[in-house]
PDB file of N, CA and C in Angstrom:
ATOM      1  N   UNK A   1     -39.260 -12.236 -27.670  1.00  0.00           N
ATOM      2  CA  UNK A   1     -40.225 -11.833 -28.686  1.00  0.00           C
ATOM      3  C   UNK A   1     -39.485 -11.651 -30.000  1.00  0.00           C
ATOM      4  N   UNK A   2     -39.916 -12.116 -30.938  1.00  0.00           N
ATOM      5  CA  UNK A   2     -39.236 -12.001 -32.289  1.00  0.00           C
ATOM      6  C   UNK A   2     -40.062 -10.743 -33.143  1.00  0.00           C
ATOM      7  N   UNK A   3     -39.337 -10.196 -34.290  1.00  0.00           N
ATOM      8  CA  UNK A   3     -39.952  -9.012 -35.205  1.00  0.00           C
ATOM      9  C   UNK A   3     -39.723  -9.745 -36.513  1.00  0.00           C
ATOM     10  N   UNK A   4     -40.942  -9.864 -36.777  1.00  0.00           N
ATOM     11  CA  UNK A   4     -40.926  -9.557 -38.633  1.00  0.00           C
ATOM     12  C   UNK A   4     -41.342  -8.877 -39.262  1.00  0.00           C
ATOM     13  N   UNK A   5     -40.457  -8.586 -40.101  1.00  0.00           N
ATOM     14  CA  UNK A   5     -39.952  -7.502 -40.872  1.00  0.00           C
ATOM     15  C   UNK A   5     -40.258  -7.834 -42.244  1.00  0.00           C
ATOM     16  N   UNK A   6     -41.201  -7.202 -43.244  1.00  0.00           N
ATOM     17  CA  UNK A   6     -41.414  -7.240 -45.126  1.00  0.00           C
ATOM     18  C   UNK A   6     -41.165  -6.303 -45.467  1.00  0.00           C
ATOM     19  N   UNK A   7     -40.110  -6.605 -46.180  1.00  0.00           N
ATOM     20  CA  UNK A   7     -39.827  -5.601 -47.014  1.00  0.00           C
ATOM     21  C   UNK A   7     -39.546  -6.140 -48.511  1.00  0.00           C
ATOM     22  N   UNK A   8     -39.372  -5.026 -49.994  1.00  0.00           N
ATOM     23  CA  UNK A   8     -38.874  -5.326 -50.657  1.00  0.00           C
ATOM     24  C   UNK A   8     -37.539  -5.131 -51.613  1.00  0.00           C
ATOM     25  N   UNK A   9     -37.343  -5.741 -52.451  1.00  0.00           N
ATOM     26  CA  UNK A   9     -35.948  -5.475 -52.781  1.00  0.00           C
ATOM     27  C   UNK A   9     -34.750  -5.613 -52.314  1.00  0.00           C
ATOM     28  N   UNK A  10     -33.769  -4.668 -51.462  1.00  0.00           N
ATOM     29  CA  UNK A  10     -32.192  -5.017 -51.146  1.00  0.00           C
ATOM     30  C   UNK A  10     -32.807  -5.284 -49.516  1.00  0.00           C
ATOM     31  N   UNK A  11     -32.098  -5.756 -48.555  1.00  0.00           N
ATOM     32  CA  UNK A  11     -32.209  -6.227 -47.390  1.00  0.00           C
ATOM     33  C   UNK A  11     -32.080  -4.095 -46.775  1.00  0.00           C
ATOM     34  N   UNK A  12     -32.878  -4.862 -45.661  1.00  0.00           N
ATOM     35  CA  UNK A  12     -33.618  -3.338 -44.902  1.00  0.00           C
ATOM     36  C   UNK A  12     -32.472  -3.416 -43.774  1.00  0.00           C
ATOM     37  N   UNK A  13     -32.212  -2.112 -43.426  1.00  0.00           N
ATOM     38  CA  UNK A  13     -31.598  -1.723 -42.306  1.00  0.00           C
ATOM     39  C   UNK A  13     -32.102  -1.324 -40.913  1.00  0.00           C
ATOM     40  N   UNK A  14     -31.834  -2.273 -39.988  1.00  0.00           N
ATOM     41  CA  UNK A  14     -33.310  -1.781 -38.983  1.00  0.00           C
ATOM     42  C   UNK A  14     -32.223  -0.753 -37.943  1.00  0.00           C
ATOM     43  N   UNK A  15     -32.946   0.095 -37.348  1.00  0.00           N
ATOM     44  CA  UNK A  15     -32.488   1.147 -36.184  1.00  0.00           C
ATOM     45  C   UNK A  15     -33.084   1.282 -35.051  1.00  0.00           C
ATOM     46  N   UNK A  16     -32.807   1.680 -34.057  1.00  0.00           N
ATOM     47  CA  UNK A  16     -33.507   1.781 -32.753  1.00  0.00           C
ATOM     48  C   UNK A  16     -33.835   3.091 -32.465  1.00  0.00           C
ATOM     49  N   UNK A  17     -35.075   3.983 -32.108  1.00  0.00           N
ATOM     50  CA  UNK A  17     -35.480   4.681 -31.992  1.00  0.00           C
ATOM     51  C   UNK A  17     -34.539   5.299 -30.438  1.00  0.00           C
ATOM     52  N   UNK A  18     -34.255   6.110 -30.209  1.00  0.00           N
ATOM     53  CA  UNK A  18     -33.632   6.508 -28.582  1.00  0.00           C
ATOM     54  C   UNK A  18     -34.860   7.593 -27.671  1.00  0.00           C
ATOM     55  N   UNK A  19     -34.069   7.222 -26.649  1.00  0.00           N
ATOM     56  CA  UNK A  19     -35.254   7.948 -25.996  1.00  0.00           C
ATOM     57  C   UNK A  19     -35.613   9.376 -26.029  1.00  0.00           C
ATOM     58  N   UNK A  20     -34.942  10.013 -26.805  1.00  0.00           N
ATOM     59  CA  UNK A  20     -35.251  11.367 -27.511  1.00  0.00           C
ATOM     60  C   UNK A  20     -35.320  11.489 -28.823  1.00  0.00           C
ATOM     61  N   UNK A  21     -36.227   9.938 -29.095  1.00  0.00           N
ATOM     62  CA  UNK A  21     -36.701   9.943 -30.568  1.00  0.00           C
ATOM     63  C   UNK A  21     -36.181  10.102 -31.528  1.00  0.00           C
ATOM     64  N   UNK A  22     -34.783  10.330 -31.201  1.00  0.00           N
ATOM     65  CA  UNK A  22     -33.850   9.868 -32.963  1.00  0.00           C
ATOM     66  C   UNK A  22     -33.384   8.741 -33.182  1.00  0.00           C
ATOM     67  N   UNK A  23     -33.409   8.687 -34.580  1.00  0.00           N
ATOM     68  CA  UNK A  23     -32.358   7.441 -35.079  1.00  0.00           C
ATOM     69  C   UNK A  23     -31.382   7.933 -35.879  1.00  0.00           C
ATOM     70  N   UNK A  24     -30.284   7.180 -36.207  1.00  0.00           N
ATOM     71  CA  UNK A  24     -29.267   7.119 -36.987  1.00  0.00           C
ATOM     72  C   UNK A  24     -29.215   6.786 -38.046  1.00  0.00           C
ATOM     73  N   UNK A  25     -29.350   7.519 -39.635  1.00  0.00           N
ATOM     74  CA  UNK A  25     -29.146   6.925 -40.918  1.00  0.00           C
ATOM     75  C   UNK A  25     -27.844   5.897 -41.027  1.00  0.00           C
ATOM     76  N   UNK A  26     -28.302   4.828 -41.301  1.00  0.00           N
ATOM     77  CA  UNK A  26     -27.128   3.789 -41.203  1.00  0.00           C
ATOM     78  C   UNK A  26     -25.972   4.338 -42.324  1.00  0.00           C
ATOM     79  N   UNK A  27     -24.656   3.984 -41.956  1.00  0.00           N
ATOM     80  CA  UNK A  27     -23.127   4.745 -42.883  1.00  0.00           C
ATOM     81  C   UNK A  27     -23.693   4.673 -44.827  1.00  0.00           C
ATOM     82  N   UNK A  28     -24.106   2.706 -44.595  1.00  0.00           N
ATOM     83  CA  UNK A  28     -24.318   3.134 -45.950  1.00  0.00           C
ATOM     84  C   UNK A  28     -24.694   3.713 -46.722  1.00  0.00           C
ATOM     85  N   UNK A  29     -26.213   4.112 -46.279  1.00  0.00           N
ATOM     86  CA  UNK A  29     -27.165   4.730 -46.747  1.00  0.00           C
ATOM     87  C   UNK A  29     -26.728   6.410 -46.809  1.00  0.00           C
ATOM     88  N   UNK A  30     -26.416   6.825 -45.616  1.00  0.00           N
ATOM     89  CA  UNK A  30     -25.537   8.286 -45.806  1.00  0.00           C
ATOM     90  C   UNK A  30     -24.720   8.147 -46.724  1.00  0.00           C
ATOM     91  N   UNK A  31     -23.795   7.671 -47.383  1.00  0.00           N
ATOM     92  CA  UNK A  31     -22.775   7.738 -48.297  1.00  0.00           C
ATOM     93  C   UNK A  31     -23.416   7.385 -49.296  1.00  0.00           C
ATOM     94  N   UNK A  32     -23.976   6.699 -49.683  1.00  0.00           N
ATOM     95  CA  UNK A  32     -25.035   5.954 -50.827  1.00  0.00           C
ATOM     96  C   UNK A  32     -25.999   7.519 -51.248  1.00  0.00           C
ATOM     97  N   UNK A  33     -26.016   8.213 -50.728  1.00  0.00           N
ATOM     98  CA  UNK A  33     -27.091   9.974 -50.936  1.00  0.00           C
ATOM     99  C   UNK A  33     -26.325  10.583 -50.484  1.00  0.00           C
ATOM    100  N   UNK A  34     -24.898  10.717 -50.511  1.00  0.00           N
ATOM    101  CA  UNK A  34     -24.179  12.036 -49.847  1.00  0.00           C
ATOM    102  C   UNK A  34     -24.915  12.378 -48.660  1.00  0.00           C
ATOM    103  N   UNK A  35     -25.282  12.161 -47.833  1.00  0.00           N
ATOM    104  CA  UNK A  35     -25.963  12.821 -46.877  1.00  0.00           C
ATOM    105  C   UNK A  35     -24.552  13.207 -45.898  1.00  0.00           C
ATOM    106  N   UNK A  36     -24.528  15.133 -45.193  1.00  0.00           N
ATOM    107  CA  UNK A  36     -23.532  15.254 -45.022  1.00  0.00           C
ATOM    108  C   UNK A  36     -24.587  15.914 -43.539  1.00  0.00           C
ATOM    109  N   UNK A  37     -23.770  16.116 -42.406  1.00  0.00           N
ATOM    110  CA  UNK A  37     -24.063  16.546 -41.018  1.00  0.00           C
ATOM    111  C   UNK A  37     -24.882  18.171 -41.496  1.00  0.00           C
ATOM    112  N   UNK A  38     -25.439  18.397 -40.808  1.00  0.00           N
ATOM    113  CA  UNK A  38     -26.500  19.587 -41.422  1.00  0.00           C
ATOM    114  C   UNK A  38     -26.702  19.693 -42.873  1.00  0.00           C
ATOM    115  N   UNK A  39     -27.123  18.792 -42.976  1.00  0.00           N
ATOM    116  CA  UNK A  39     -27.999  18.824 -44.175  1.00  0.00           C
ATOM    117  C   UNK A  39     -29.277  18.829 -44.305  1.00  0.00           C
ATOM    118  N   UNK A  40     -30.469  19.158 -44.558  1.00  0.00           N
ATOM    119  CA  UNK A  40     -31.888  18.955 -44.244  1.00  0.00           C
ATOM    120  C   UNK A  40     -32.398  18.033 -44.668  1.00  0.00           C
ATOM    121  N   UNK A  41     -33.684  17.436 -44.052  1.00  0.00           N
ATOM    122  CA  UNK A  41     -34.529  16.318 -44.410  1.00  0.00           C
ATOM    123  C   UNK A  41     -35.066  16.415 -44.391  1.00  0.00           C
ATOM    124  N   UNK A  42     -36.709  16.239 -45.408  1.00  0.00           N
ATOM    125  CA  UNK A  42     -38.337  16.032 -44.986  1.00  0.00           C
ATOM    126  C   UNK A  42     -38.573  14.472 -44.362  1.00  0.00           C
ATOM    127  N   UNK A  43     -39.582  14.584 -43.843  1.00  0.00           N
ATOM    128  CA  UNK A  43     -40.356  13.991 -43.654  1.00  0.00           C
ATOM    129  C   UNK A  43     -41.530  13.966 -43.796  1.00  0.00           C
ATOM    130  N   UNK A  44     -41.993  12.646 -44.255  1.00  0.00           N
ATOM    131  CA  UNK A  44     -43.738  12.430 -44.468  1.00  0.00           C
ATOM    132  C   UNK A  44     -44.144  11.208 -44.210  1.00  0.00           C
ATOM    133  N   UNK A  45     -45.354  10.835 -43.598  1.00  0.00           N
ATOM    134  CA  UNK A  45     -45.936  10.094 -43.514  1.00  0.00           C
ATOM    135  C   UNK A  45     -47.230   9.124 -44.279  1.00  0.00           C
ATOM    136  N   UNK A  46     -46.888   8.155 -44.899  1.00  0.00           N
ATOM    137  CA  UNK A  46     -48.591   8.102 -45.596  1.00  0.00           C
ATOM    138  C   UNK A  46     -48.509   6.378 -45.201  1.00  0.00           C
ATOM    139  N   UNK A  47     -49.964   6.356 -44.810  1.00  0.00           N
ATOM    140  CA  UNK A  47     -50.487   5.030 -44.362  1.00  0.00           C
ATOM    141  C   UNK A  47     -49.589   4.344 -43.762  1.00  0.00           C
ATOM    142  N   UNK A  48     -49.268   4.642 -42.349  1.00  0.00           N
ATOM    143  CA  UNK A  48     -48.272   4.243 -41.365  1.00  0.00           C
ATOM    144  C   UNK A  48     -47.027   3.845 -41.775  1.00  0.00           C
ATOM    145  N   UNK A  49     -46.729   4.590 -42.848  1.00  0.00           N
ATOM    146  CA  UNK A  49     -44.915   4.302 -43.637  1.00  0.00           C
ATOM    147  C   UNK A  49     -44.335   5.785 -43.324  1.00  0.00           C
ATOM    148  N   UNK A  50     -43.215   5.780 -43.036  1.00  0.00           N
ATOM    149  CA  UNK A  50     -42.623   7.436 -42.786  1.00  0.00           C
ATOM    150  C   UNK A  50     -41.419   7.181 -43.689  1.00  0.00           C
ATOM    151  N   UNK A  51     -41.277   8.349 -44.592  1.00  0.00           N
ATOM    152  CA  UNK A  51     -40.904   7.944 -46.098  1.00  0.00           C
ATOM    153  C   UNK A  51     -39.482   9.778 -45.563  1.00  0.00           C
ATOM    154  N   UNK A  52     -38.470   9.523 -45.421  1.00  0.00           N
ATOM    155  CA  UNK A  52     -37.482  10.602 -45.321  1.00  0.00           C
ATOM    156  C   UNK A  52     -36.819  10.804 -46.863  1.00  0.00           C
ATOM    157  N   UNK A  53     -36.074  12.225 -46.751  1.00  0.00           N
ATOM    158  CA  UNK A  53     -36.036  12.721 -48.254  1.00  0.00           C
ATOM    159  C   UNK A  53     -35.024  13.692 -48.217  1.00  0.00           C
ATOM    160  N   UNK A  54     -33.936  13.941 -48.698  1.00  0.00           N
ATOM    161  CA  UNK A  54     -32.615  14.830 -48.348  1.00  0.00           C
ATOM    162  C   UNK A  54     -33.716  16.674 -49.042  1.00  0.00           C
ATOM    163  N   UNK A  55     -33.308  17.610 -48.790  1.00  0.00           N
ATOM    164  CA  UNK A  55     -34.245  18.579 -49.073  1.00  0.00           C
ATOM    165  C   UNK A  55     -32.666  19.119 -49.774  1.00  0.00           C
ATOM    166  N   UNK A  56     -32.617  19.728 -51.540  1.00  0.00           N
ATOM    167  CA  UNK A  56     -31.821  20.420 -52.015  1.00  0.00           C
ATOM    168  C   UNK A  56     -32.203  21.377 -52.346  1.00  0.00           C
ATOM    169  N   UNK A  57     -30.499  21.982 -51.982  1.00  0.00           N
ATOM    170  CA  UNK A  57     -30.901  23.364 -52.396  1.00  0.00           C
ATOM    171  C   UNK A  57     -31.481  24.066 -53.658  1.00  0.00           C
ATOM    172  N   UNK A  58     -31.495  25.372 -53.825  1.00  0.00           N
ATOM    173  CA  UNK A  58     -31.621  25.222 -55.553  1.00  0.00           C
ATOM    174  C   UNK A  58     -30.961  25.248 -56.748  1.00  0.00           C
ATOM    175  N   UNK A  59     -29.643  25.585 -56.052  1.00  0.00           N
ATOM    176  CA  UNK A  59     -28.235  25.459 -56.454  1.00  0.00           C
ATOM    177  C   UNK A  59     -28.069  23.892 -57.489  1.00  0.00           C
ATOM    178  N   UNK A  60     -28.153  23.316 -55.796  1.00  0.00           N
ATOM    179  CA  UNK A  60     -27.926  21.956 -56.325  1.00  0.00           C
ATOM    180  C   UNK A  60     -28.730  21.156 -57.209  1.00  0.00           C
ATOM    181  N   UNK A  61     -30.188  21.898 -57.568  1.00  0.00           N
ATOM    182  CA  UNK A  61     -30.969  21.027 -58.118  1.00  0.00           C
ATOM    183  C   UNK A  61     -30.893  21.599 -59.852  1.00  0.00           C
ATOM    184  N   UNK A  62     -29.998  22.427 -60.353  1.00  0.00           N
ATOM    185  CA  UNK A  62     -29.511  23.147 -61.467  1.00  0.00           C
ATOM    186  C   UNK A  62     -29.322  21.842 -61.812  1.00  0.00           C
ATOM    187  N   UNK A  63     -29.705  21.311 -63.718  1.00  0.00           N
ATOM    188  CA  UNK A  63     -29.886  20.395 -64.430  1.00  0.00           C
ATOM    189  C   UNK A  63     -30.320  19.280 -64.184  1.00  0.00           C
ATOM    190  N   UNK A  64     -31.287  19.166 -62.948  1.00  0.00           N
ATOM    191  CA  UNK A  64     -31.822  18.103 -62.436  1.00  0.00           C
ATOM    192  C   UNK A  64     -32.856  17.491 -63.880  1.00  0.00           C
ATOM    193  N   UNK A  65     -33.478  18.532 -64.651  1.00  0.00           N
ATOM    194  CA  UNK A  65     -33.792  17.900 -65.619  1.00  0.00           C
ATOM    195  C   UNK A  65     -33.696  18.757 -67.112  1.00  0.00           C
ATOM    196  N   UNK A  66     -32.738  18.229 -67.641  1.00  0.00           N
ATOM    197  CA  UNK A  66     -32.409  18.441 -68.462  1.00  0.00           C
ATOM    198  C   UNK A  66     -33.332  18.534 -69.857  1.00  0.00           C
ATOM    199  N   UNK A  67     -33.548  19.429 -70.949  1.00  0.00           N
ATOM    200  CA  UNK A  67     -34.816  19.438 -71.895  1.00  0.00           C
ATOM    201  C   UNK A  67     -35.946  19.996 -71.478  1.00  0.00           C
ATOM    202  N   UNK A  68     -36.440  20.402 -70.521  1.00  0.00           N
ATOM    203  CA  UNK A  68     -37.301  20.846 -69.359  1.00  0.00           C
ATOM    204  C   UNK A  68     -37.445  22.416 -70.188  1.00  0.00           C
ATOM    205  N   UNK A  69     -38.389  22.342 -70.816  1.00  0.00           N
ATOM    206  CA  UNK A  69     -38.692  24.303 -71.114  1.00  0.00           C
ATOM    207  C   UNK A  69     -39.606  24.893 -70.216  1.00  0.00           C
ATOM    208  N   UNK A  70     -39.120  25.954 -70.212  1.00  0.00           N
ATOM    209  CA  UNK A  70     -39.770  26.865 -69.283  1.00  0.00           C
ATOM    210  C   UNK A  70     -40.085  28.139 -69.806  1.00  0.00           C
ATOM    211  N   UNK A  71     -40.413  28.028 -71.496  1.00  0.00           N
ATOM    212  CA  UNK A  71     -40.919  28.525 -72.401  1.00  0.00           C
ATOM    213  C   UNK A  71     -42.462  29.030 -71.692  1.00  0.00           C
ATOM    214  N   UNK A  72     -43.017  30.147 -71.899  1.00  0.00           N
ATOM    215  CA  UNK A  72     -44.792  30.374 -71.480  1.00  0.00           C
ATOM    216  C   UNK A  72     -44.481  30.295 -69.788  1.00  0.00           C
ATOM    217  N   UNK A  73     -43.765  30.045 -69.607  1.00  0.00           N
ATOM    218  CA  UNK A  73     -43.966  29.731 -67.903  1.00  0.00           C
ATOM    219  C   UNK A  73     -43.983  31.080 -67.147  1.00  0.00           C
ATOM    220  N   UNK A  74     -43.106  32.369 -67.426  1.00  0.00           N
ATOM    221  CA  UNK A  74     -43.015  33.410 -67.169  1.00  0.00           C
ATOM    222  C   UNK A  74     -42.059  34.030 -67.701  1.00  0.00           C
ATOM    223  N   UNK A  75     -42.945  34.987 -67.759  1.00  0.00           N
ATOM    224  CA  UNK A  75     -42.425  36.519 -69.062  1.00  0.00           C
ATOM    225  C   UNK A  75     -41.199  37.286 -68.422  1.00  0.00           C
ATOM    226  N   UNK A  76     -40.289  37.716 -69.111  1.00  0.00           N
ATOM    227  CA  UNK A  76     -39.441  38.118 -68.477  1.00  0.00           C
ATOM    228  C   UNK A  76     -39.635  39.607 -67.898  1.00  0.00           C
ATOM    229  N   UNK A  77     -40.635  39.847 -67.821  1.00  0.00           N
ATOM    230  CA  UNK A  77     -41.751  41.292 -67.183  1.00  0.00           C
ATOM    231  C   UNK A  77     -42.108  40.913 -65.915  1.00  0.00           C
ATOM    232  N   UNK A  78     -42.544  39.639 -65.890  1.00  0.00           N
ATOM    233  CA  UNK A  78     -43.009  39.259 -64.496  1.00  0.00           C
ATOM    234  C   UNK A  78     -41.498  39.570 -63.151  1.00  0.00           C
ATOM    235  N   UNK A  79     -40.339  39.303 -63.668  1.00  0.00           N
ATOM    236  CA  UNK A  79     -39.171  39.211 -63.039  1.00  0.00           C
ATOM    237  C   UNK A  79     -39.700  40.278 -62.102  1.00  0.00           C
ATOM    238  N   UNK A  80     -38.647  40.744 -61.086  1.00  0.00           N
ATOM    239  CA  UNK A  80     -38.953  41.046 -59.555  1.00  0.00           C
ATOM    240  C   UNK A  80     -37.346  41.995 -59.860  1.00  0.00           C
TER     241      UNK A  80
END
């Protein structure tokens, strides 16, 4: 039996599901996103595509966007 496979853009990496339902992020792709051994991941699903996503901390997400005001957003009264 043959599989075809569409995809677009760079050539797709295919994996085999195991019988306790994991797969393996292929090397490149881990090194290509830092992805390091306990690190977290979402997952989501939309219209039979399952779309994975590294989850950062909030540490790490410090200057993710740069120019970004947070002017009106909350008073420094509201603080905790």
């Amino acid at each position: 039996m043959s599989t075809c496979i569409a995809y677009y853009g760079d050539a797709m990496d295919i994996v085999t599901v195991s019988p306790k339902y994991q797969v393996v992020i292929p090397k490149e792709i881990r090194e290509d996103m830092d992805i390091k051994p306990g690190d977290k991941m979402g997952m989501i699903e939309i219209d039979g595509t399952i779309y994975l996503h590294r989850i950062r901390s909030i540490k790490e997400m410090r200057g993710m966007f740069p120019g970004l005001s947070t002017e009106g957003i909350r008073d420094k009264n509201d603080r905790y």
